[in-house]
PDB file of N, CA and C in Angstrom:
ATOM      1  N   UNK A   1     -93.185  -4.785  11.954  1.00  0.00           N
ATOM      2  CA  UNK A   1     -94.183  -5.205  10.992  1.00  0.00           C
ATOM      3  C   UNK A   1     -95.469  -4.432  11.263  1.00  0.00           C
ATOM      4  N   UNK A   2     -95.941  -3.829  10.718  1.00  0.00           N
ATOM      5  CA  UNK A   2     -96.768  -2.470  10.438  1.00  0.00           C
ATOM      6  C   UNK A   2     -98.499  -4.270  10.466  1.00  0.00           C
ATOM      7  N   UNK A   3     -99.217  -3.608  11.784  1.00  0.00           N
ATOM      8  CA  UNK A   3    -100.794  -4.173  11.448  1.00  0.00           C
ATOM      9  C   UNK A   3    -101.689  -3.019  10.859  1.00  0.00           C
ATOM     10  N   UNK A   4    -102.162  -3.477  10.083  1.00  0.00           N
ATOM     11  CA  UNK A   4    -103.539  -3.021   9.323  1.00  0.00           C
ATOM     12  C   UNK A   4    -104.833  -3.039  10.026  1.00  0.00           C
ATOM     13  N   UNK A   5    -104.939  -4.331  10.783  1.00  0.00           N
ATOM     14  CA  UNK A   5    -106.451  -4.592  11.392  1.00  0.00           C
ATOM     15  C   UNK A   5    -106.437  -4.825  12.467  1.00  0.00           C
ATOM     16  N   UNK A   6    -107.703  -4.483  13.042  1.00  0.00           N
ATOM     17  CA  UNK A   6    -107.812  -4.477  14.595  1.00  0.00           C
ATOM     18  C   UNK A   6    -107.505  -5.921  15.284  1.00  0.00           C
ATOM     19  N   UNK A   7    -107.024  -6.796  15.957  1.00  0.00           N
ATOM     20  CA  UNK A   7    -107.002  -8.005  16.312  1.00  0.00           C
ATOM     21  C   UNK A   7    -106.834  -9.142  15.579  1.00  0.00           C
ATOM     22  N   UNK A   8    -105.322  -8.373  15.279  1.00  0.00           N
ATOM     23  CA  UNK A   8    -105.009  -9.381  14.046  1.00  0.00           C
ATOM     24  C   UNK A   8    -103.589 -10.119  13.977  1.00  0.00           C
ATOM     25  N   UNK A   9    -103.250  -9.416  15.896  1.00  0.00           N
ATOM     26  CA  UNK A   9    -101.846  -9.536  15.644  1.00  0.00           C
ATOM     27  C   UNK A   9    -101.666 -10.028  17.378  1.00  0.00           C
ATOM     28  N   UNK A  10    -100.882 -11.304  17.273  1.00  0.00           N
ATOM     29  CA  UNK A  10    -100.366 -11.464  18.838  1.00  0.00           C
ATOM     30  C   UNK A  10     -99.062 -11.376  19.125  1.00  0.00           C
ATOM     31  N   UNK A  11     -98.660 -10.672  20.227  1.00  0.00           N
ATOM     32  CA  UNK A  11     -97.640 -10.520  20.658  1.00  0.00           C
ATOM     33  C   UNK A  11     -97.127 -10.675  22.382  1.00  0.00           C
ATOM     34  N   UNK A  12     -95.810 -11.351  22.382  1.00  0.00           N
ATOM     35  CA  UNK A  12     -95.520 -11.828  23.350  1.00  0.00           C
ATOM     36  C   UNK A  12     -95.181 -10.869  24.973  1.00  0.00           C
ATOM     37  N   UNK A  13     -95.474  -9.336  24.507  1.00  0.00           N
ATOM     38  CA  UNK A  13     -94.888  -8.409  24.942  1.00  0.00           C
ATOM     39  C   UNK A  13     -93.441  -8.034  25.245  1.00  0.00           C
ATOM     40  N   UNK A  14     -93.036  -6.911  26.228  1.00  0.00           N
ATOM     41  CA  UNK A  14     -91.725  -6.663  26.116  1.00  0.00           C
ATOM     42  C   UNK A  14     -90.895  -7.733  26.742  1.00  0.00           C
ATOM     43  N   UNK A  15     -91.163  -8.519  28.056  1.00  0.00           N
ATOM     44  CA  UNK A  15     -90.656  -8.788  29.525  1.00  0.00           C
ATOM     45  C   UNK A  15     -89.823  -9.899  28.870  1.00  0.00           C
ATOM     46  N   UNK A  16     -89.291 -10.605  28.063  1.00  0.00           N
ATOM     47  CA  UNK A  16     -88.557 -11.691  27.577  1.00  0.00           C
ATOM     48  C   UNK A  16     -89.134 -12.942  27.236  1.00  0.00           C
ATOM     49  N   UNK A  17     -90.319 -12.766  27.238  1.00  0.00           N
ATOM     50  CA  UNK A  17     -91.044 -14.529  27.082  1.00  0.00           C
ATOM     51  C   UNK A  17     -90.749 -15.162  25.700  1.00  0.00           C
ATOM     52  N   UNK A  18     -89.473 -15.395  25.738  1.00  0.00           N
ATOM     53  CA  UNK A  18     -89.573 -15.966  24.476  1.00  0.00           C
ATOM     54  C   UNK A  18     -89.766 -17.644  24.135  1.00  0.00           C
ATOM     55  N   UNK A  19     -90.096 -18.018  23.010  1.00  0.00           N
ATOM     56  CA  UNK A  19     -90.412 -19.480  22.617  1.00  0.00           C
ATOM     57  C   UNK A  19     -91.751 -19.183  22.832  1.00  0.00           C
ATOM     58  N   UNK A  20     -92.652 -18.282  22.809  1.00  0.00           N
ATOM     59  CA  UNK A  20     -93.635 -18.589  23.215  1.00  0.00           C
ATOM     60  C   UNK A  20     -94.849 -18.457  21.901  1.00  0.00           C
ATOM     61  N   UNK A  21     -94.290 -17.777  20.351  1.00  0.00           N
ATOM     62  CA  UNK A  21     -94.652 -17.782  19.388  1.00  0.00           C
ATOM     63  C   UNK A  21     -94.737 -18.765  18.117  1.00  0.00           C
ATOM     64  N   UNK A  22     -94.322 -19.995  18.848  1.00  0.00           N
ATOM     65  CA  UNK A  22     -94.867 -21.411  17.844  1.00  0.00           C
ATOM     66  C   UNK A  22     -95.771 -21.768  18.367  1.00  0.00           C
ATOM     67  N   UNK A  23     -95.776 -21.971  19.702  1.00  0.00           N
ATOM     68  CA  UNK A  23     -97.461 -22.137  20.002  1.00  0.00           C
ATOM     69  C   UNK A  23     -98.452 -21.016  19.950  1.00  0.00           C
ATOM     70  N   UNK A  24     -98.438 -19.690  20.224  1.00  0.00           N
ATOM     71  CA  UNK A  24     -99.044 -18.968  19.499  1.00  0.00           C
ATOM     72  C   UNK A  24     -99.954 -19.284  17.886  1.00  0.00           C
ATOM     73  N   UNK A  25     -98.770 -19.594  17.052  1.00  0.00           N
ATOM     74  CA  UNK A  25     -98.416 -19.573  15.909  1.00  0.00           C
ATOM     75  C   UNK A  25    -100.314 -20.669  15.243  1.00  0.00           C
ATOM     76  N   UNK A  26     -99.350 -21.632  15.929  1.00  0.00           N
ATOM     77  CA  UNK A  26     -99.823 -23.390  16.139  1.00  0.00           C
ATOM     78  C   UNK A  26    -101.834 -22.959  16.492  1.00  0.00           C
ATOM     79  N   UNK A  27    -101.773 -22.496  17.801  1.00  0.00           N
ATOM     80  CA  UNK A  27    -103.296 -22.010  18.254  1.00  0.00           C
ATOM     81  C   UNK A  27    -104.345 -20.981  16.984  1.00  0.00           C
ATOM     82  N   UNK A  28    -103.458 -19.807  16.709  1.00  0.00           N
ATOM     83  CA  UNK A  28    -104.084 -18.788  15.871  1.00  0.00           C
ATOM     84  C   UNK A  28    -104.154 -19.754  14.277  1.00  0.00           C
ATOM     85  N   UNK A  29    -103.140 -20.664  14.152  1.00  0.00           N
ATOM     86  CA  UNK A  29    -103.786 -21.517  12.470  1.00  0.00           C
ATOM     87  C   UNK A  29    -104.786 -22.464  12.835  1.00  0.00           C
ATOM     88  N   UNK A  30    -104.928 -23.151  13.905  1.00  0.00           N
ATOM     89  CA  UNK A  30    -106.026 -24.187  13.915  1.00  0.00           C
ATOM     90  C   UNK A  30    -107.324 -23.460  14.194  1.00  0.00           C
ATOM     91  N   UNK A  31    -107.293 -22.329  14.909  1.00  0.00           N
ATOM     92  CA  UNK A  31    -108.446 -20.929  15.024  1.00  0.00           C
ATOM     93  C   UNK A  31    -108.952 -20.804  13.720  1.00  0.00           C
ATOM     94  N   UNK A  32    -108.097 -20.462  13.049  1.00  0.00           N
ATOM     95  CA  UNK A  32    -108.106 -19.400  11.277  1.00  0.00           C
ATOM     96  C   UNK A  32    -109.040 -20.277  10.545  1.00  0.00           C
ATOM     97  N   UNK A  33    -108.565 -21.910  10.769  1.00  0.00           N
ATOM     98  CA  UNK A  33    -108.848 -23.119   9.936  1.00  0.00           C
ATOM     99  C   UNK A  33    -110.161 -23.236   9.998  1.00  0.00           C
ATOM    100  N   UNK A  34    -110.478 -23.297  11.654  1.00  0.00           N
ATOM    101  CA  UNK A  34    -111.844 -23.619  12.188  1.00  0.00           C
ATOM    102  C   UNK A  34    -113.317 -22.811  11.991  1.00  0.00           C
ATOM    103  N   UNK A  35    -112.479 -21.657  11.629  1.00  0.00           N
ATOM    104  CA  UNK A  35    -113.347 -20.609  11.726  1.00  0.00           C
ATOM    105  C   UNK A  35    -114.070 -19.910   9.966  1.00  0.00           C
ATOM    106  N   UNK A  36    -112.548 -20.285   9.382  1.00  0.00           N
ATOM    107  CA  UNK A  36    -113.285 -20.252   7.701  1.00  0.00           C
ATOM    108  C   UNK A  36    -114.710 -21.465   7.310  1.00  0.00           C
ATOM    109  N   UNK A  37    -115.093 -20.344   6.699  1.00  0.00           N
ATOM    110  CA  UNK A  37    -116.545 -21.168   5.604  1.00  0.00           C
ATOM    111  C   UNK A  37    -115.662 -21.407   4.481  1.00  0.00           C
ATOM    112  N   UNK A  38    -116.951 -22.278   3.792  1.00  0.00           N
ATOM    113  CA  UNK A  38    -116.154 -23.021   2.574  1.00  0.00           C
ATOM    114  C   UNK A  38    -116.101 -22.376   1.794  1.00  0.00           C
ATOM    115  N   UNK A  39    -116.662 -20.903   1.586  1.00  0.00           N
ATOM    116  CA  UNK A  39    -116.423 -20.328   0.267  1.00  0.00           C
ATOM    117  C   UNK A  39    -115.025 -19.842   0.071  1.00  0.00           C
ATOM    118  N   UNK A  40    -113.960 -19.519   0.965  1.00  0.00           N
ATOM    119  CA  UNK A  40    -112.338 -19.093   0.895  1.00  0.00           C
ATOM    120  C   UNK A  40    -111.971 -19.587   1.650  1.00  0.00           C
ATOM    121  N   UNK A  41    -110.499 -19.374   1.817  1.00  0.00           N
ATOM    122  CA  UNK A  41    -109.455 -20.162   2.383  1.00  0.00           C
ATOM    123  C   UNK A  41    -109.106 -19.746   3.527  1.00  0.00           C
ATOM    124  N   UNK A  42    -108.988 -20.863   4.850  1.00  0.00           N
ATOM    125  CA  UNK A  42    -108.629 -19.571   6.175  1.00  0.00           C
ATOM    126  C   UNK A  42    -107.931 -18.908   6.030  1.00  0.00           C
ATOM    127  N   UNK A  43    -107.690 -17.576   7.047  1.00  0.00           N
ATOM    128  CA  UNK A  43    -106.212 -16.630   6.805  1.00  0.00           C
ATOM    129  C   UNK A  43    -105.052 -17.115   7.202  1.00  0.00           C
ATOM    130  N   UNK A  44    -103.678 -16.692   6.340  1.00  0.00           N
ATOM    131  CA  UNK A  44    -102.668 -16.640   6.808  1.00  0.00           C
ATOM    132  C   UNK A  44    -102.598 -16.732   8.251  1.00  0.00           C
ATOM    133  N   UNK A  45    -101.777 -17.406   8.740  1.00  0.00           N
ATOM    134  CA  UNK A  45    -100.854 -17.398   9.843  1.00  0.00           C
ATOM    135  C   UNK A  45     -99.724 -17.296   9.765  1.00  0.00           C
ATOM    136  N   UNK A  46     -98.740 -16.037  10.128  1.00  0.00           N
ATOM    137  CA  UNK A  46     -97.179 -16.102  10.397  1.00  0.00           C
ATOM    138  C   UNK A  46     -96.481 -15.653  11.754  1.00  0.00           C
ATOM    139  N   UNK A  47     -95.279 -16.789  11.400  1.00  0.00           N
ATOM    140  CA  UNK A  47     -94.426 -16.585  13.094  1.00  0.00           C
ATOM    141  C   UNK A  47     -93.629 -15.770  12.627  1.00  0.00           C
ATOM    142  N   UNK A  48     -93.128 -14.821  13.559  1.00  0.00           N
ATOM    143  CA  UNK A  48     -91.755 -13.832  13.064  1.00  0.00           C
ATOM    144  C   UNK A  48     -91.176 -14.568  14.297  1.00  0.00           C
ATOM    145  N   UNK A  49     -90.153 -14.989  14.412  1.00  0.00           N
ATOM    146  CA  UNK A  49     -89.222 -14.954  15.716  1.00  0.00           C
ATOM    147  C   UNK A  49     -87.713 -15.225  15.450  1.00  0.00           C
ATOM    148  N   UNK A  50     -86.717 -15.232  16.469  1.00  0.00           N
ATOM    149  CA  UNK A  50     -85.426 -15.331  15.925  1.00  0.00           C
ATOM    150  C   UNK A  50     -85.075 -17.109  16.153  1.00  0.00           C
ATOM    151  N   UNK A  51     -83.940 -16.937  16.460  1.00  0.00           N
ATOM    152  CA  UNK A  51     -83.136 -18.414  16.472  1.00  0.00           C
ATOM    153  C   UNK A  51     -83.049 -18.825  17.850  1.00  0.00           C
ATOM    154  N   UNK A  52     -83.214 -18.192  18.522  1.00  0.00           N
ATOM    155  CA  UNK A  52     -83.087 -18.321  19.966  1.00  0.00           C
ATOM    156  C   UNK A  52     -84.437 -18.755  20.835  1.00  0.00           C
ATOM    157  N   UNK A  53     -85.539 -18.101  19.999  1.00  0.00           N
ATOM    158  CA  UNK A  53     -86.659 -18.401  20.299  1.00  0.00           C
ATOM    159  C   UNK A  53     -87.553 -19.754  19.671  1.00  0.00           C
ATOM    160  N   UNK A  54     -87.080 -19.754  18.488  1.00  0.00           N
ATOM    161  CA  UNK A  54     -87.248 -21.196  17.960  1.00  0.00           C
ATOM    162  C   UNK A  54     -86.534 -22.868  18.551  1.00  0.00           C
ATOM    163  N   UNK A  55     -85.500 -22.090  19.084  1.00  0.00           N
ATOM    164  CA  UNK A  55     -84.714 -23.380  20.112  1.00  0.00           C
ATOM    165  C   UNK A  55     -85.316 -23.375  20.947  1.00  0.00           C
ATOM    166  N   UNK A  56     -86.049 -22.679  21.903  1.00  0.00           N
ATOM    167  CA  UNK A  56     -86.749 -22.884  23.277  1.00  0.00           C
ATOM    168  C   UNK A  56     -88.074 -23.583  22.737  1.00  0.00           C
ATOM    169  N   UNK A  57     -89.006 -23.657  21.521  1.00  0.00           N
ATOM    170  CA  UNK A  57     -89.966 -24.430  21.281  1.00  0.00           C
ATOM    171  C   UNK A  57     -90.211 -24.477  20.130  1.00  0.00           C
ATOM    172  N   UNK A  58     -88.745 -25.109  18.977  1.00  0.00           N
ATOM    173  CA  UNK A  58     -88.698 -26.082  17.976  1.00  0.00           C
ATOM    174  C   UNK A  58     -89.849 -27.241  17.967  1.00  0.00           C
ATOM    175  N   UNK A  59     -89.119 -27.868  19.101  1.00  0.00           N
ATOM    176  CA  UNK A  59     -89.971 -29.124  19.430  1.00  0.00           C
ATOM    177  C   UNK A  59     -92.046 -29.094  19.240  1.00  0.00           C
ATOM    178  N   UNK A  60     -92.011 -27.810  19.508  1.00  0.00           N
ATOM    179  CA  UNK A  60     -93.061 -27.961  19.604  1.00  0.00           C
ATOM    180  C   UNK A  60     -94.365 -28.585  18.194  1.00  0.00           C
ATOM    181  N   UNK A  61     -93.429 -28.128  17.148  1.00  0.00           N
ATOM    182  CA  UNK A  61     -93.706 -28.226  15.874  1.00  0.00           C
ATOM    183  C   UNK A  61     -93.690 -29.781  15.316  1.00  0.00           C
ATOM    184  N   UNK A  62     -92.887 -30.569  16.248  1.00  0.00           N
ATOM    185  CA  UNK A  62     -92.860 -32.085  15.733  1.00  0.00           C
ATOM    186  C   UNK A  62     -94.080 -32.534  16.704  1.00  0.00           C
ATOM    187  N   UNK A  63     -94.453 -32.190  18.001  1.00  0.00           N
ATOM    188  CA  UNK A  63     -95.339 -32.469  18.463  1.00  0.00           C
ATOM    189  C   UNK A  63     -96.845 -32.282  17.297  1.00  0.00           C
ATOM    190  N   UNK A  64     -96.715 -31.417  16.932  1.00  0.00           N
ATOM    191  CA  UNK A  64     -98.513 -30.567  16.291  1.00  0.00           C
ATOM    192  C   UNK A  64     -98.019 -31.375  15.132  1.00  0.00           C
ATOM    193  N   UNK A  65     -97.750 -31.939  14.281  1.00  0.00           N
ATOM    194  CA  UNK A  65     -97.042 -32.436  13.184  1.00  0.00           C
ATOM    195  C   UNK A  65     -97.647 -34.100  13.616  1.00  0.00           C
ATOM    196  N   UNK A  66     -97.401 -34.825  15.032  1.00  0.00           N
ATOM    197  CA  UNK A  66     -97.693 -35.965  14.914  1.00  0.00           C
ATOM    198  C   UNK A  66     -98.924 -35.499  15.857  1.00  0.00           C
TER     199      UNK A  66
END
């Protein structure tokens, strides 16, 4: 996935840490939220990750949810 802007993009690096991009995910939207004025809408937030990485911290999403 090709970035456009300087510090706009987090990544887990190479070494295997995976599950570690819903909380990522979770931190950079409540950031985005906090940080917009009222004249527009915060920015996008998106997770790319696979199936394997979503099983190690699914859960995490019912947590931020309640």
């Amino acid at each position: 996935m090709p970035c456009q802007k300087r510090r706009s993009r987090l990544d887990a690096g190479t070494f295997g840490t995976m599950g570690v991009g819903t909380g990522f995910a979770i931190a950079a939207a409540l950031l985005a939220e906090s940080q917009a004025d009222g004249s527009k809408s915060p920015r996008r937030v998106v997770c790319v990750q696979g199936d394997s990485a979503f099983g190690f911290s699914g859960m995490e999403l019912e947590t931020a949810c309640r």
